[in-house]
Protein backbone atom coordinates (compact mmCIF):
# COMPACT_ATOMS: atom_id res chain seq x y z
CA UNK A 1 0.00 0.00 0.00
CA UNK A 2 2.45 2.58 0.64
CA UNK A 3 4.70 1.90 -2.68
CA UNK A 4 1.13 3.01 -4.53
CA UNK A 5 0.69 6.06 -2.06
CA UNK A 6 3.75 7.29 -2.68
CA UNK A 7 3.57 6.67 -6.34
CA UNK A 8 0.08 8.57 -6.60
CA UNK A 9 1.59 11.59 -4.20
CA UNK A 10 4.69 11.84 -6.76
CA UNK A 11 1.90 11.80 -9.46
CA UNK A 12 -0.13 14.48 -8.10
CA UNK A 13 3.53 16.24 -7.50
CA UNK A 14 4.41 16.52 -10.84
CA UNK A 15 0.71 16.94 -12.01
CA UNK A 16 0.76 20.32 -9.96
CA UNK A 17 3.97 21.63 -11.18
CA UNK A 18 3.35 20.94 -14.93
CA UNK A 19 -0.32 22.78 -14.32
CA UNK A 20 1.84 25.58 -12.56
CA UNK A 21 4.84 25.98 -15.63
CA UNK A 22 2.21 26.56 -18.10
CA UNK A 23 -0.04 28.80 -15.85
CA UNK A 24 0.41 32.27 -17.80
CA UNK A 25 -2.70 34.12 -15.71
CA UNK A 26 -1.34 37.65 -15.58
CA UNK A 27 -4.48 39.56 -14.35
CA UNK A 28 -6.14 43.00 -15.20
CA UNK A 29 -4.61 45.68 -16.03
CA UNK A 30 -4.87 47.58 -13.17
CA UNK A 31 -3.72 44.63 -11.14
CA UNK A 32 -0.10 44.53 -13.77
CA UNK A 33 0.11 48.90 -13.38
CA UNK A 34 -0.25 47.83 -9.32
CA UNK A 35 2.26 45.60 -9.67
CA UNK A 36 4.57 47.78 -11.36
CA UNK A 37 4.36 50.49 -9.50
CA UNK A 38 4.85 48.02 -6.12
CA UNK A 39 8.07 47.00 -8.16
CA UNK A 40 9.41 50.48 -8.16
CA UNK A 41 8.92 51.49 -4.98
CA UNK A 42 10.89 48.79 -3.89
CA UNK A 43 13.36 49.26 -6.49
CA UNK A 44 13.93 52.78 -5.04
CA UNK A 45 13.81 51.53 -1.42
CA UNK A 46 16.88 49.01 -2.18
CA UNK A 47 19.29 51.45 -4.15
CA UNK A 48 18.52 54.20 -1.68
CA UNK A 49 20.25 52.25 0.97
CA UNK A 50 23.75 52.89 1.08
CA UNK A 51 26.70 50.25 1.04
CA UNK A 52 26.56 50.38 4.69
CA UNK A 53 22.84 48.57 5.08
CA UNK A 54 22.58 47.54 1.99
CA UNK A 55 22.09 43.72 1.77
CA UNK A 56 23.01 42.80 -1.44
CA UNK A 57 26.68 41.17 -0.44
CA UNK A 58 24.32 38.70 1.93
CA UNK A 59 21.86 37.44 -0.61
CA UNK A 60 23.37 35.82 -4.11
CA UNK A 61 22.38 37.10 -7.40
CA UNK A 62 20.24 33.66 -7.87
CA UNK A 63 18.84 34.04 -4.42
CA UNK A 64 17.31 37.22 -5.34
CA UNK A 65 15.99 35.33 -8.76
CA UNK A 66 14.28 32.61 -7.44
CA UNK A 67 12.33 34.70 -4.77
CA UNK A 68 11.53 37.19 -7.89
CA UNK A 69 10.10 34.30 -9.66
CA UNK A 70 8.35 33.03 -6.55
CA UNK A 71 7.04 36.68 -5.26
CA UNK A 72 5.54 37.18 -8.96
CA UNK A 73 3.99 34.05 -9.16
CA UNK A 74 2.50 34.15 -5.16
CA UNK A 75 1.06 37.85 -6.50
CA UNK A 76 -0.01 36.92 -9.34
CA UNK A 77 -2.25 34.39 -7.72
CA UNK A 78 -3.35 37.38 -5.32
CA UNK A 79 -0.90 36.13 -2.39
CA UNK A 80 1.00 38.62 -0.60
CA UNK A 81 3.54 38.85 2.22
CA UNK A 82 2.14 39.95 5.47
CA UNK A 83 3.04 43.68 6.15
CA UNK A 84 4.50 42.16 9.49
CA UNK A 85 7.08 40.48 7.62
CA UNK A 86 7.91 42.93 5.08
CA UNK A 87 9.03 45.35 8.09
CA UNK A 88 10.95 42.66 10.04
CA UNK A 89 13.03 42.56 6.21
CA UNK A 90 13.11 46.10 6.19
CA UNK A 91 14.55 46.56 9.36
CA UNK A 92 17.32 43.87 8.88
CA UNK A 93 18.17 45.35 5.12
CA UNK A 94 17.05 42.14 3.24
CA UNK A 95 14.76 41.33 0.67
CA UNK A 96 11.50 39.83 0.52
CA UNK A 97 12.84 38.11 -2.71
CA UNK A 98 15.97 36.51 -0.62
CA UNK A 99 13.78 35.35 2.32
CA UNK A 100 11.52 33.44 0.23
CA UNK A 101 13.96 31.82 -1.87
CA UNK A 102 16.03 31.40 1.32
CA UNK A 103 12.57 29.42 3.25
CA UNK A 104 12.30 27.56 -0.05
CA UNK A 105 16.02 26.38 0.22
CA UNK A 106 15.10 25.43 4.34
CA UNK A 107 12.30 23.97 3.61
CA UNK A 108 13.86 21.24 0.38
CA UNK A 109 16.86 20.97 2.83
CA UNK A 110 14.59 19.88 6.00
CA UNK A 111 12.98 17.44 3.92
CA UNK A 112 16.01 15.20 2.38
CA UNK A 113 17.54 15.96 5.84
CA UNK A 114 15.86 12.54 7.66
CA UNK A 115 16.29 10.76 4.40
CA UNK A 116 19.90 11.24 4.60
CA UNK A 117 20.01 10.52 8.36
CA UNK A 118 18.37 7.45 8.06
CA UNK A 119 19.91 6.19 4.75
CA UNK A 120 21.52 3.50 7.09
CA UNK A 121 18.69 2.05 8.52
CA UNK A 122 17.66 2.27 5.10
CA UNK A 123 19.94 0.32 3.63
CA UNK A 124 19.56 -2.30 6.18
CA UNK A 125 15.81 -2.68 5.90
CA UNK A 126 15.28 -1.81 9.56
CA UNK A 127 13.51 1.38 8.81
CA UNK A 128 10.11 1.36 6.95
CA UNK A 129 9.74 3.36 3.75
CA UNK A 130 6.94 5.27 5.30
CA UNK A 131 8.63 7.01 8.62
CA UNK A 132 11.07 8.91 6.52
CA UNK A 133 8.43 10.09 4.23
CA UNK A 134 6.37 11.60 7.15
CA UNK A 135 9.66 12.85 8.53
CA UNK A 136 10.39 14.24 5.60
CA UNK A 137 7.18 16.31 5.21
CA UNK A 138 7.12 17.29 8.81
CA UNK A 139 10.75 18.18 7.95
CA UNK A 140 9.85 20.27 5.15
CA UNK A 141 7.36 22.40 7.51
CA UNK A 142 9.92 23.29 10.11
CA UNK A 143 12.34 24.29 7.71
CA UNK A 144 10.16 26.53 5.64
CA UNK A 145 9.15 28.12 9.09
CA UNK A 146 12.30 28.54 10.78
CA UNK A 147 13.93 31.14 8.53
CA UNK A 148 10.85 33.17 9.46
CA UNK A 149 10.77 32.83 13.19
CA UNK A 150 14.20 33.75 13.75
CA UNK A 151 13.85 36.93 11.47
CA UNK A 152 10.96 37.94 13.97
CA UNK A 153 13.59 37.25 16.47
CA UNK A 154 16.14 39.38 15.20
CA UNK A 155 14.05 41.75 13.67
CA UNK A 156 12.97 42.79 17.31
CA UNK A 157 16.40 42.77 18.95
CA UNK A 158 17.27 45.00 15.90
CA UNK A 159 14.37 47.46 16.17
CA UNK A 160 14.90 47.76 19.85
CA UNK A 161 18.56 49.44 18.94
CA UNK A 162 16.93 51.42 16.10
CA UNK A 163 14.62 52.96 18.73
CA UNK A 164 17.74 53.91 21.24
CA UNK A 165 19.00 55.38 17.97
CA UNK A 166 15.70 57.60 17.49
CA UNK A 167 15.71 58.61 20.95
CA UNK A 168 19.42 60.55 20.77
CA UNK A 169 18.45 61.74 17.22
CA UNK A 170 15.64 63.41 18.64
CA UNK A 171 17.61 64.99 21.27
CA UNK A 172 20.16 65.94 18.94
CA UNK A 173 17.54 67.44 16.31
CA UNK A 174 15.95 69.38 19.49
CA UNK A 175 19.29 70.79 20.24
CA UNK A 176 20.12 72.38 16.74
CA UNK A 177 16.52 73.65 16.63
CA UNK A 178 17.37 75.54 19.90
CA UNK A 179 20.41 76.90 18.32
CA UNK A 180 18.38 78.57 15.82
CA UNK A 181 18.65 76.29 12.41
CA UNK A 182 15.72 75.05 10.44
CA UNK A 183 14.44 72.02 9.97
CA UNK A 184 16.31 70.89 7.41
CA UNK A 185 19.18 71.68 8.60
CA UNK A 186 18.54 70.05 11.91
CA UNK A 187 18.15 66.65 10.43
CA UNK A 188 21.39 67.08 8.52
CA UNK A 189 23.19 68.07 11.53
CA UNK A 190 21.87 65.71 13.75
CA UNK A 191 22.20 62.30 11.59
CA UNK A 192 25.99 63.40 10.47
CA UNK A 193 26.99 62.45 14.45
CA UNK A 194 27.03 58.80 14.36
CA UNK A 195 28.15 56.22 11.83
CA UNK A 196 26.03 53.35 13.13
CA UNK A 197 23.49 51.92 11.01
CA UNK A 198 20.34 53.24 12.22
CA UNK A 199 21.94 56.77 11.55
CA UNK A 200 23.12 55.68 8.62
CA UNK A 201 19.81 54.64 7.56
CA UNK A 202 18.26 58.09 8.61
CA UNK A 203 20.78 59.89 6.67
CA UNK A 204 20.27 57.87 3.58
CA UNK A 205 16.59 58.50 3.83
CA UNK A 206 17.26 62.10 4.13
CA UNK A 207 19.54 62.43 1.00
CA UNK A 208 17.21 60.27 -1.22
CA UNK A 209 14.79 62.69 -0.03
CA UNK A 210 16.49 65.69 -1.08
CA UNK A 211 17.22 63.97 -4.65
CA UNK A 212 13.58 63.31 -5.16
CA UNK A 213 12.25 66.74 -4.24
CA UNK A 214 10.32 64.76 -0.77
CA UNK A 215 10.27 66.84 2.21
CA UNK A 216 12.31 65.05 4.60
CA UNK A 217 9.48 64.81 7.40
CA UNK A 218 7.62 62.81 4.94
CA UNK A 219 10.59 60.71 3.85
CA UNK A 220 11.37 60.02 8.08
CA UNK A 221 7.50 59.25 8.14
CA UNK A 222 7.18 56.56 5.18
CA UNK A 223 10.91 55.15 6.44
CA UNK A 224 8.85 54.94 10.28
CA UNK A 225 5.89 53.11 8.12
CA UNK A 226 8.28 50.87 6.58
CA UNK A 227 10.28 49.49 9.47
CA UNK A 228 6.84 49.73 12.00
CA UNK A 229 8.74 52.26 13.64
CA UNK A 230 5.92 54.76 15.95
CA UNK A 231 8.21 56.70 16.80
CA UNK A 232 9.51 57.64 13.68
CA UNK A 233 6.04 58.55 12.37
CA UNK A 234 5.64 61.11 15.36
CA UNK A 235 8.88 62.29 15.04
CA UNK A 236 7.94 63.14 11.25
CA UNK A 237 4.23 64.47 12.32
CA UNK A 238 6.37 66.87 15.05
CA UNK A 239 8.54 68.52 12.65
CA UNK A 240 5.66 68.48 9.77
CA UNK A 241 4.00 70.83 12.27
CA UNK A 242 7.10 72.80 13.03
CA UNK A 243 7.67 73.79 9.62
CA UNK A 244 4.35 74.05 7.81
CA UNK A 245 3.24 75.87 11.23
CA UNK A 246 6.15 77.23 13.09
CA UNK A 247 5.20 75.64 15.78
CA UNK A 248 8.06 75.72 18.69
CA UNK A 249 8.05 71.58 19.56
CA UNK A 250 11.75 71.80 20.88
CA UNK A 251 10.66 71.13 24.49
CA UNK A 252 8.00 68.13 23.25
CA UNK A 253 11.24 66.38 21.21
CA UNK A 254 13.03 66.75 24.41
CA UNK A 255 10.54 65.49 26.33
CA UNK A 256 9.40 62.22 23.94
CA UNK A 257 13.49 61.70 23.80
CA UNK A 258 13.47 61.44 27.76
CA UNK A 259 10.28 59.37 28.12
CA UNK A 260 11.77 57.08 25.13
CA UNK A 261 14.76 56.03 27.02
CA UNK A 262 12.04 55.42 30.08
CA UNK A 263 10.61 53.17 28.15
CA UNK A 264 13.82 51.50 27.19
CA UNK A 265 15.25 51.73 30.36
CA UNK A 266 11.55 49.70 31.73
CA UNK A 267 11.91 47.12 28.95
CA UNK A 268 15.55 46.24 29.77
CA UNK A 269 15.05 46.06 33.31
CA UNK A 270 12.06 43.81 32.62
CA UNK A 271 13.77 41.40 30.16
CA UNK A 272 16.35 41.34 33.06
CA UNK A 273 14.16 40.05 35.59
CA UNK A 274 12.95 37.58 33.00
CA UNK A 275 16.32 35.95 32.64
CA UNK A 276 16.85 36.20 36.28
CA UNK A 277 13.25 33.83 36.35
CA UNK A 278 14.36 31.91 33.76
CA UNK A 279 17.98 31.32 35.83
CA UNK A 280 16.06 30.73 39.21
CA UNK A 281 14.14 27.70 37.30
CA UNK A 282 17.04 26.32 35.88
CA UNK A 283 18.85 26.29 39.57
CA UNK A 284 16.07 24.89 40.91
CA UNK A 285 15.29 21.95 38.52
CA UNK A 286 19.57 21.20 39.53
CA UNK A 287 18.54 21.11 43.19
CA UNK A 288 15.60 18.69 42.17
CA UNK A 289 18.12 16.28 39.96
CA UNK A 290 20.78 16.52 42.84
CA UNK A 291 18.36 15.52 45.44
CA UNK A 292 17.01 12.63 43.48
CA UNK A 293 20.64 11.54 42.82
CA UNK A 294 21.42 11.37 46.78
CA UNK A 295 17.92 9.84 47.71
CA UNK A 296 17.85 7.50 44.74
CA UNK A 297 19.94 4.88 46.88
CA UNK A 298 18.20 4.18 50.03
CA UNK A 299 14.45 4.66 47.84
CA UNK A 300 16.23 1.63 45.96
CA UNK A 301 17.79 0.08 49.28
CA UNK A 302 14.49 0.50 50.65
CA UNK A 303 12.09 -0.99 48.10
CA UNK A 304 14.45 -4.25 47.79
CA UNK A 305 13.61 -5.29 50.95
């Protein structure tokens, strides 16, 4: 039976892929203009980002193809990444073309992983055909997953130092306001500081900006939509006021800059007493295996008799 399960799941394998190669469905032509214009937003996204954050040294040139192929077919069939996702790429400099070819890679590599493990037992006929194939799928599930739980992982470790990052800028932006430059100005000033790469990524933003002829409030706001960065957005909401209105915010960007670090300051010293939790559990599940390694004797002394 399984021999003629497998044989119909091939089938239906290459059934599927054949129906998929000669699938030309492109859409309206509103949908194709959507599409296009998607493609050169993103286009001007990735070459605004200097050779500092730019990611193109991490992901191959036929990386970047086969998640091309695979993004245009997924949207073609009116699949999208989630927005979620997109930012967590954004904020790490990759590409929503490299991740997916990079899952697809996981995800063939978890499922000939087991196969190649168990080639032995294989061989020897003490493994069943059927527990690698399950293996295999199951396999093929974790790996396609992984790639995008650990970019959530990193992502968030990596928009935690952007923040810290937005919370000096704003001090520093407040500071050259109070000395009497515009807001222009300001920005420049404050983001030519630091060489890290969340300034670097600010001052990128800034000079595409210029070149474009984009006010660089509303450049710092669709940079804060991008990465799902709030305080970014207020940031570019505070100065939109301050120089369409004249309003004097100096004193608010101090203030937001003070109760940002706060908040960092609160998160730290609550992922802190996490690991401190996390420690105290571990210690105690040592005490438990060191007491049942001293008592283990006389229980077994006393249940022989």
């Amino acid at each position: 039976m399984t021999p003629i399960l497998l044989s119909g799941a091939f089938a239906g394998a290459g059934l599927l892929l054949l129906g998929l190669m000669f699938d030309t469905s492109r859409g309206s032509g509103a949908t194709q203009l959507a599409a296009l214009d998607a493609a050169r937003a993103r286009n001007r996204r990735t070459q605004a980002l200097s050779h500092v954050s730019r990611s193109h040294g991490e992901e191959s040139l036929r990386m970047r193809r086969l998640g091309s192929h695979l993004r245009a077919s997924l949207e073609n069939r009116g699949f999208t990444v989630p927005a979620p996702i997109q930012s967590d790429l954004a904020v790490l400099s990759r590409t929503v073309e490299g991740h997916l070819a990079g899952s697809v890679l996981a995800g063939v590599a978890g499922a000939f992983a087991p196969s190649v493990a168990l080639s032995p037992l294989l061989l020897t006929g003490d493994a069943g055909l059927s527990l690698p194939v399950w293996i295999g799928v199951l396999g093929a599930i974790l790996g396609a997953v992984l790639p995008t739980l650990q970019l959530r992982h990193t992502a968030e470790e990596r928009r935690r130092d952007f923040r810290h990052a937005v919370s000096a800028f704003l001090d520093l932006v407040a500071m050259n306001l109070a000395g009497g430059r515009g807001v222009p100005e300001a920005l420049s000033a404050a983001v030519s500081i630091s060489d890290g790469w969340a300034m670097v990524r600010i001052r990128d933003t800034l000079q595409n900006a210029r070149l474009h002829g984009v006010t660089p409030w509303a450049a710092l706001g669709e940079l804060g939509e991008e990465l799902a960065v709030e305080e970014l957005r207020d940031l570019a909401a505070t100065l939109a006021l301050v120089a369409e209105d004249g309003a004097k915010v100096r004193e608010s960007l101090a203030a937001r800059a003070a109760s940002m670090r706060q908040r960092e300051l609160a998160d730290a010293e609550a992922r802190a007493a996490q690991r401190s939790q996390s420690m105290l559990v571990a210690q105690l599940l040592l005490c438990v295996g060191f007491l049942l390694f001293l008592g283990y004797p006389a229980a077994a002394g006393l249940l022989s008799l």
